[in-house]
PDB file of N, CA and C in Angstrom:
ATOM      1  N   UNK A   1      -1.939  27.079 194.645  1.00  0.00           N
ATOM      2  CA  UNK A   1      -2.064  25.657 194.682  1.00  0.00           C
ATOM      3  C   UNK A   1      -3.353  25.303 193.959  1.00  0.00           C
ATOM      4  N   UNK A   2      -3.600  24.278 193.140  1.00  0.00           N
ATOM      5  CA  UNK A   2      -4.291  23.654 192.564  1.00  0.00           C
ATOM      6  C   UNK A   2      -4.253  22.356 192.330  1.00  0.00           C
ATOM      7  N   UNK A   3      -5.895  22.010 192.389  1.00  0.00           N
ATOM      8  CA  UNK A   3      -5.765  20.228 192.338  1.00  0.00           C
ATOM      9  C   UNK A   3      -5.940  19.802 190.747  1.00  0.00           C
ATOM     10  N   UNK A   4      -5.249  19.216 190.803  1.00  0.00           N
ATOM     11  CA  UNK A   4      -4.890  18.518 189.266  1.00  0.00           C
ATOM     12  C   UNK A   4      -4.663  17.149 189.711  1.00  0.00           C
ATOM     13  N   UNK A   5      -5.670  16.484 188.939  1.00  0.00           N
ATOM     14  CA  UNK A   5      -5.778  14.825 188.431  1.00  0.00           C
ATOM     15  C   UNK A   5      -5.778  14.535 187.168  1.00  0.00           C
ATOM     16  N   UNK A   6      -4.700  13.749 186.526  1.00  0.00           N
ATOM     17  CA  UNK A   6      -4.206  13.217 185.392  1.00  0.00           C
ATOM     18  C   UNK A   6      -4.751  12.018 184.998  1.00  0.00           C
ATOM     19  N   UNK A   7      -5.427  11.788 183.905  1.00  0.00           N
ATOM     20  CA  UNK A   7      -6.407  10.524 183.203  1.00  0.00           C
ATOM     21  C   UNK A   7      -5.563  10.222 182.366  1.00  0.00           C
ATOM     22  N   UNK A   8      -5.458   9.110 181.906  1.00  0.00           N
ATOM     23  CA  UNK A   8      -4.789   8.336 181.013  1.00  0.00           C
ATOM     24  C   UNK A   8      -5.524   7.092 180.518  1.00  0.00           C
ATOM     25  N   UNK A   9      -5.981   7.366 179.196  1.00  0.00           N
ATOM     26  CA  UNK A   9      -7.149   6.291 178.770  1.00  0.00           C
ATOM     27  C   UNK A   9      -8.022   6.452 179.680  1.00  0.00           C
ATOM     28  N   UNK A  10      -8.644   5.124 180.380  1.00  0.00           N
ATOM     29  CA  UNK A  10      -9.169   4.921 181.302  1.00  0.00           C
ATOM     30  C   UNK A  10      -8.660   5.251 183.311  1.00  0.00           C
ATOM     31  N   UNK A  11      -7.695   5.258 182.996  1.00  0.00           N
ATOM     32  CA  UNK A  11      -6.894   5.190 184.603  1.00  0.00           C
ATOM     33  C   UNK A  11      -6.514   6.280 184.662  1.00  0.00           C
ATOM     34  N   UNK A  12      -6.733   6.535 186.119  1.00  0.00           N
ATOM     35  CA  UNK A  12      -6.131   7.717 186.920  1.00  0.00           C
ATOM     36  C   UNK A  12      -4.009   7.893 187.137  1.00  0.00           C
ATOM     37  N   UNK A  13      -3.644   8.546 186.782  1.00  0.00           N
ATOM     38  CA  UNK A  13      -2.502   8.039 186.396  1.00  0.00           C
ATOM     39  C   UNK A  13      -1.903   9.312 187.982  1.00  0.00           C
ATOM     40  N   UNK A  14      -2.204  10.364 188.752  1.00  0.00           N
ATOM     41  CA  UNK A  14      -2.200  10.926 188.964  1.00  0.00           C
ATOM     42  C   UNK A  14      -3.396  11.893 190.210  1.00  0.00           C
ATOM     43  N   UNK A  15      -3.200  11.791 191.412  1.00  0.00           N
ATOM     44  CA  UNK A  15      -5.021  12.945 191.818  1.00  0.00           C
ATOM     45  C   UNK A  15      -3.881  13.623 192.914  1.00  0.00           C
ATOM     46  N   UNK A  16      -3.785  15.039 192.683  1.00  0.00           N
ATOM     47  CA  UNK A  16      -2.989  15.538 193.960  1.00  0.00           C
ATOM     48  C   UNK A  16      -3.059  17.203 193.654  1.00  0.00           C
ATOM     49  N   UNK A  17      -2.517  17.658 194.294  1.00  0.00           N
ATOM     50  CA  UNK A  17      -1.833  18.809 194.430  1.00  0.00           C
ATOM     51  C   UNK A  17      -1.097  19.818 193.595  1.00  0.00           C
ATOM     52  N   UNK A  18      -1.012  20.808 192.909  1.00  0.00           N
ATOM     53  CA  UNK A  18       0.144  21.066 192.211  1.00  0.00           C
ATOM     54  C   UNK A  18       0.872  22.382 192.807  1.00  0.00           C
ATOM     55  N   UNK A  19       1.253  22.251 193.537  1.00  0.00           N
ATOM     56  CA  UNK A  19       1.783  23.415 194.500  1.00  0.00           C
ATOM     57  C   UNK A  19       3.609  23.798 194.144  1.00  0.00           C
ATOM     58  N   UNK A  20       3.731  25.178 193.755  1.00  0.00           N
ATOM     59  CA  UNK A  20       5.083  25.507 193.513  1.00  0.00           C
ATOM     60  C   UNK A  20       5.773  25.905 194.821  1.00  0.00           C
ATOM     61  N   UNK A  21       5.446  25.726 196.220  1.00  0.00           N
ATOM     62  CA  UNK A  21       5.851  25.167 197.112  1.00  0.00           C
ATOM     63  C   UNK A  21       6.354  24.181 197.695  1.00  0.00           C
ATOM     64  N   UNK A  22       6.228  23.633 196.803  1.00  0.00           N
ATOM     65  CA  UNK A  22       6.739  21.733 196.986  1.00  0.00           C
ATOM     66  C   UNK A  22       8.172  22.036 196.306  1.00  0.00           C
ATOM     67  N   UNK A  23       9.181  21.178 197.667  1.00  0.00           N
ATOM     68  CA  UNK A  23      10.433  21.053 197.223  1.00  0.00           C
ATOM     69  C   UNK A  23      10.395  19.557 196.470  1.00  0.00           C
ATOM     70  N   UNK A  24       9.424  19.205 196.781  1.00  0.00           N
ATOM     71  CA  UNK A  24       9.993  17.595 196.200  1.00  0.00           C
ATOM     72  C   UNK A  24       8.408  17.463 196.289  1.00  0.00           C
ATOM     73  N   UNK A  25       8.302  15.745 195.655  1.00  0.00           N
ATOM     74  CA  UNK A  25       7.202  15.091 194.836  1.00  0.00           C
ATOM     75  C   UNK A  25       7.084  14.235 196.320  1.00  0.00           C
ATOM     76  N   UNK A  26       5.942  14.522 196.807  1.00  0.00           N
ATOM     77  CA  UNK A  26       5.532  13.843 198.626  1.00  0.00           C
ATOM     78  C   UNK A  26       3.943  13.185 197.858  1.00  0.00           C
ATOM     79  N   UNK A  27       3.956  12.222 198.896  1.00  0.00           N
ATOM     80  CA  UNK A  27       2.295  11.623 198.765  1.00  0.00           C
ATOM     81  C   UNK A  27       1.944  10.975 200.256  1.00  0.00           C
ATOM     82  N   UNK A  28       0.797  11.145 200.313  1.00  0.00           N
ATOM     83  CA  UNK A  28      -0.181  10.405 201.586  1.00  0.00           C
ATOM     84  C   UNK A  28      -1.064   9.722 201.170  1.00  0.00           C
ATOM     85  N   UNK A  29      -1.374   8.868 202.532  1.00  0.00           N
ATOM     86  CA  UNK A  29      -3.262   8.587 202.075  1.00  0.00           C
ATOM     87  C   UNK A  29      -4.212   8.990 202.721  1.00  0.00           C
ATOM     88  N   UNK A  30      -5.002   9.899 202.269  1.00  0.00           N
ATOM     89  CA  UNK A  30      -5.804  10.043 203.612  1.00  0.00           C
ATOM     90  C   UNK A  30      -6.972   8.616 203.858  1.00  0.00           C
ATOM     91  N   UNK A  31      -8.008   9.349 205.069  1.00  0.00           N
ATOM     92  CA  UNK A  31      -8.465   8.129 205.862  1.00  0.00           C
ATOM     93  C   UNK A  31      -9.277   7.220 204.699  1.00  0.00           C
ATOM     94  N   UNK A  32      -9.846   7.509 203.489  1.00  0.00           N
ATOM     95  CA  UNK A  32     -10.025   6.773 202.770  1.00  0.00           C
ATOM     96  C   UNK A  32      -9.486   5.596 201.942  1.00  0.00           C
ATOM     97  N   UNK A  33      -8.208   5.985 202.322  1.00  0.00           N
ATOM     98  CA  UNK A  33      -7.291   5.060 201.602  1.00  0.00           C
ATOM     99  C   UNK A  33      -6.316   6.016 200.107  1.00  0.00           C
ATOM    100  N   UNK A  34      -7.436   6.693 199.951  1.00  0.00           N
ATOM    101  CA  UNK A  34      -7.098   7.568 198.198  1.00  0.00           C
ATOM    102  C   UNK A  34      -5.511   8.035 198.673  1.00  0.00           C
ATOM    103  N   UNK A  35      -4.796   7.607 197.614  1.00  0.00           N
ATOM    104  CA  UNK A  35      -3.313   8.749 198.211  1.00  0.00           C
ATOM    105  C   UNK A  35      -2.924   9.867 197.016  1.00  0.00           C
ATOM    106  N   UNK A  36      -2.883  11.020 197.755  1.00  0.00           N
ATOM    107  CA  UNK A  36      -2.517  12.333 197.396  1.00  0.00           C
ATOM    108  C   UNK A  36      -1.572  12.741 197.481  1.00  0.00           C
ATOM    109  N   UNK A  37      -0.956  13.538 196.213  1.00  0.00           N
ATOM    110  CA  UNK A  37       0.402  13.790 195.916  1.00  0.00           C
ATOM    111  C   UNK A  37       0.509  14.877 195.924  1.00  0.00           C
ATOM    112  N   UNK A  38       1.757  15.917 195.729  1.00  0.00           N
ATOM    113  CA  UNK A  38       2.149  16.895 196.041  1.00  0.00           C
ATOM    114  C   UNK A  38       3.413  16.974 195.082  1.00  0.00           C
ATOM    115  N   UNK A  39       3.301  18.300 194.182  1.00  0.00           N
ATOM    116  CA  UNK A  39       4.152  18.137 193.531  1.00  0.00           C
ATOM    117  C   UNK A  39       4.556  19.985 192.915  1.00  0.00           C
ATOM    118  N   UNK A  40       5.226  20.273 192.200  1.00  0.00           N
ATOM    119  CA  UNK A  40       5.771  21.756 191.600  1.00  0.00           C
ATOM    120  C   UNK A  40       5.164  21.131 190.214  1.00  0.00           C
ATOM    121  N   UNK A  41       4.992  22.483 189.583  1.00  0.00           N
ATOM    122  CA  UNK A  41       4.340  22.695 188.101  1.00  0.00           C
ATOM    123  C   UNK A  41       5.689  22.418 187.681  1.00  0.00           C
ATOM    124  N   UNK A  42       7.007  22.495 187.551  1.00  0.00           N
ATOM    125  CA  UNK A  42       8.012  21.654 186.622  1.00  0.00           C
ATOM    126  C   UNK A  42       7.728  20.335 186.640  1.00  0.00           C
ATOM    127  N   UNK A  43       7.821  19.244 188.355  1.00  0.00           N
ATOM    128  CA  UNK A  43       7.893  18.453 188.246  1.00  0.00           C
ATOM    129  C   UNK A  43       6.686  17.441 187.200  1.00  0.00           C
ATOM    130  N   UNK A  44       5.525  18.534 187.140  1.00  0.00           N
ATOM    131  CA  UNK A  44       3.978  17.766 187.053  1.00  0.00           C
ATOM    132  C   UNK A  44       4.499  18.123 185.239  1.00  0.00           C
ATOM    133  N   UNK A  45       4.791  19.093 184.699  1.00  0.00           N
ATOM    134  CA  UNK A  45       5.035  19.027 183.495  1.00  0.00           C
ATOM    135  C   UNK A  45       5.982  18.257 182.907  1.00  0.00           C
ATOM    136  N   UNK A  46       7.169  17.990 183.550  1.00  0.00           N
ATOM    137  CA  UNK A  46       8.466  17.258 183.463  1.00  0.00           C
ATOM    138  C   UNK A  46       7.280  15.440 183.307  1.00  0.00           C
ATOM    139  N   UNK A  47       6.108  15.226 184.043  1.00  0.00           N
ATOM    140  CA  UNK A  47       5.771  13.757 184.303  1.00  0.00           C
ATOM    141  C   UNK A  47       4.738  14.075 183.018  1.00  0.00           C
ATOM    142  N   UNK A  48       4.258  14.881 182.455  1.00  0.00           N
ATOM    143  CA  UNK A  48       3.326  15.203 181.476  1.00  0.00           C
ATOM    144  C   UNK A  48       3.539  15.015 180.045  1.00  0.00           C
ATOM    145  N   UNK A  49       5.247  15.389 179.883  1.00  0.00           N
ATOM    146  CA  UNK A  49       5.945  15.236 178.514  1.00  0.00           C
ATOM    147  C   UNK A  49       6.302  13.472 179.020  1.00  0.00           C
ATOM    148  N   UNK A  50       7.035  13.047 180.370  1.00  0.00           N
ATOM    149  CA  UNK A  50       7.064  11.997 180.379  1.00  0.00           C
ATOM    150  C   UNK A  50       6.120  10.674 179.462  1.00  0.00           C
ATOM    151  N   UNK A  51       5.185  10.906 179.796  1.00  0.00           N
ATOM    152  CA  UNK A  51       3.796   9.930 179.718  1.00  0.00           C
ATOM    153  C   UNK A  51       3.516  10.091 178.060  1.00  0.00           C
ATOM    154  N   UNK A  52       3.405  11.672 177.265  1.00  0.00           N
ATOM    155  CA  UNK A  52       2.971  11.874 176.190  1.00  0.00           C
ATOM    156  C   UNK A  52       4.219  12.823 175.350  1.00  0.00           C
ATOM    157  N   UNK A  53       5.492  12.365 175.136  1.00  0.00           N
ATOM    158  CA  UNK A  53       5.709  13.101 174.576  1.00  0.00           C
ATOM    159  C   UNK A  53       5.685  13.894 173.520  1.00  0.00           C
ATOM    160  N   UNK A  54       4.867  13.381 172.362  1.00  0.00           N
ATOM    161  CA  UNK A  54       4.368  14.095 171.480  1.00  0.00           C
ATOM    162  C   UNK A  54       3.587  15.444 171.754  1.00  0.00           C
ATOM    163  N   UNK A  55       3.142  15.403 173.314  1.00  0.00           N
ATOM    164  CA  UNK A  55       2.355  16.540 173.830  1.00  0.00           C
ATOM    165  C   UNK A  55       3.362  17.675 173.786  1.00  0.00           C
ATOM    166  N   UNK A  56       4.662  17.664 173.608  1.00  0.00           N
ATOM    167  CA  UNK A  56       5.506  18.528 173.851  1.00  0.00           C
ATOM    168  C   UNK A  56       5.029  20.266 175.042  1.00  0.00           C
ATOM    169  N   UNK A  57       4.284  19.124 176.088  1.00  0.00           N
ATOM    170  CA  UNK A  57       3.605  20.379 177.137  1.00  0.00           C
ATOM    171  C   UNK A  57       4.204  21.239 177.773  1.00  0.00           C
ATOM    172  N   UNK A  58       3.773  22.928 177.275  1.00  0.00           N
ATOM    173  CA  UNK A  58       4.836  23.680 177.830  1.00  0.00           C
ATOM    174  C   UNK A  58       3.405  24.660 178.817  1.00  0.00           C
ATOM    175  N   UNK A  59       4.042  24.706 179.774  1.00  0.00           N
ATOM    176  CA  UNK A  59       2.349  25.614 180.559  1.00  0.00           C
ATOM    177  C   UNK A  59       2.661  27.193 180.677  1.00  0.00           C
ATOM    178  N   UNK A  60       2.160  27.921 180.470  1.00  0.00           N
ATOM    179  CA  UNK A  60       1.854  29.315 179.842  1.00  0.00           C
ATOM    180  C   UNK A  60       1.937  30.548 180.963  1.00  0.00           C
TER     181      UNK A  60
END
């Protein structure tokens, strides 16, 4: 598991989790309010080509 937060220009597009334990794409907030996501390295790459597809992002 690793935390990975996604920037886009200026905005946070993304701050969570990247766990290949995750059956599915879950989020909370904790007591700060911030909400944290939870997601599989397909789904986070699948939202990565989403956003940029010219990135044609394949992870290694």
């Amino acid at each position: 598991m690793c935390l990975f937060a996604m920037v886009q220009h200026v905005f946070l597009v993304n701050l969570g989790w990247e766990d290949d334990s995750a059956q599915s794409f879950s989020e909370e907030k904790d007591v700060d309010g911030i909400t944290w996501e939870r997601f599989s390295t397909k789904q986070q790459v699948n939202k990565i080509n989403e956003l940029w597809p010219s990135a044609n992002y394949q992870p290694k």
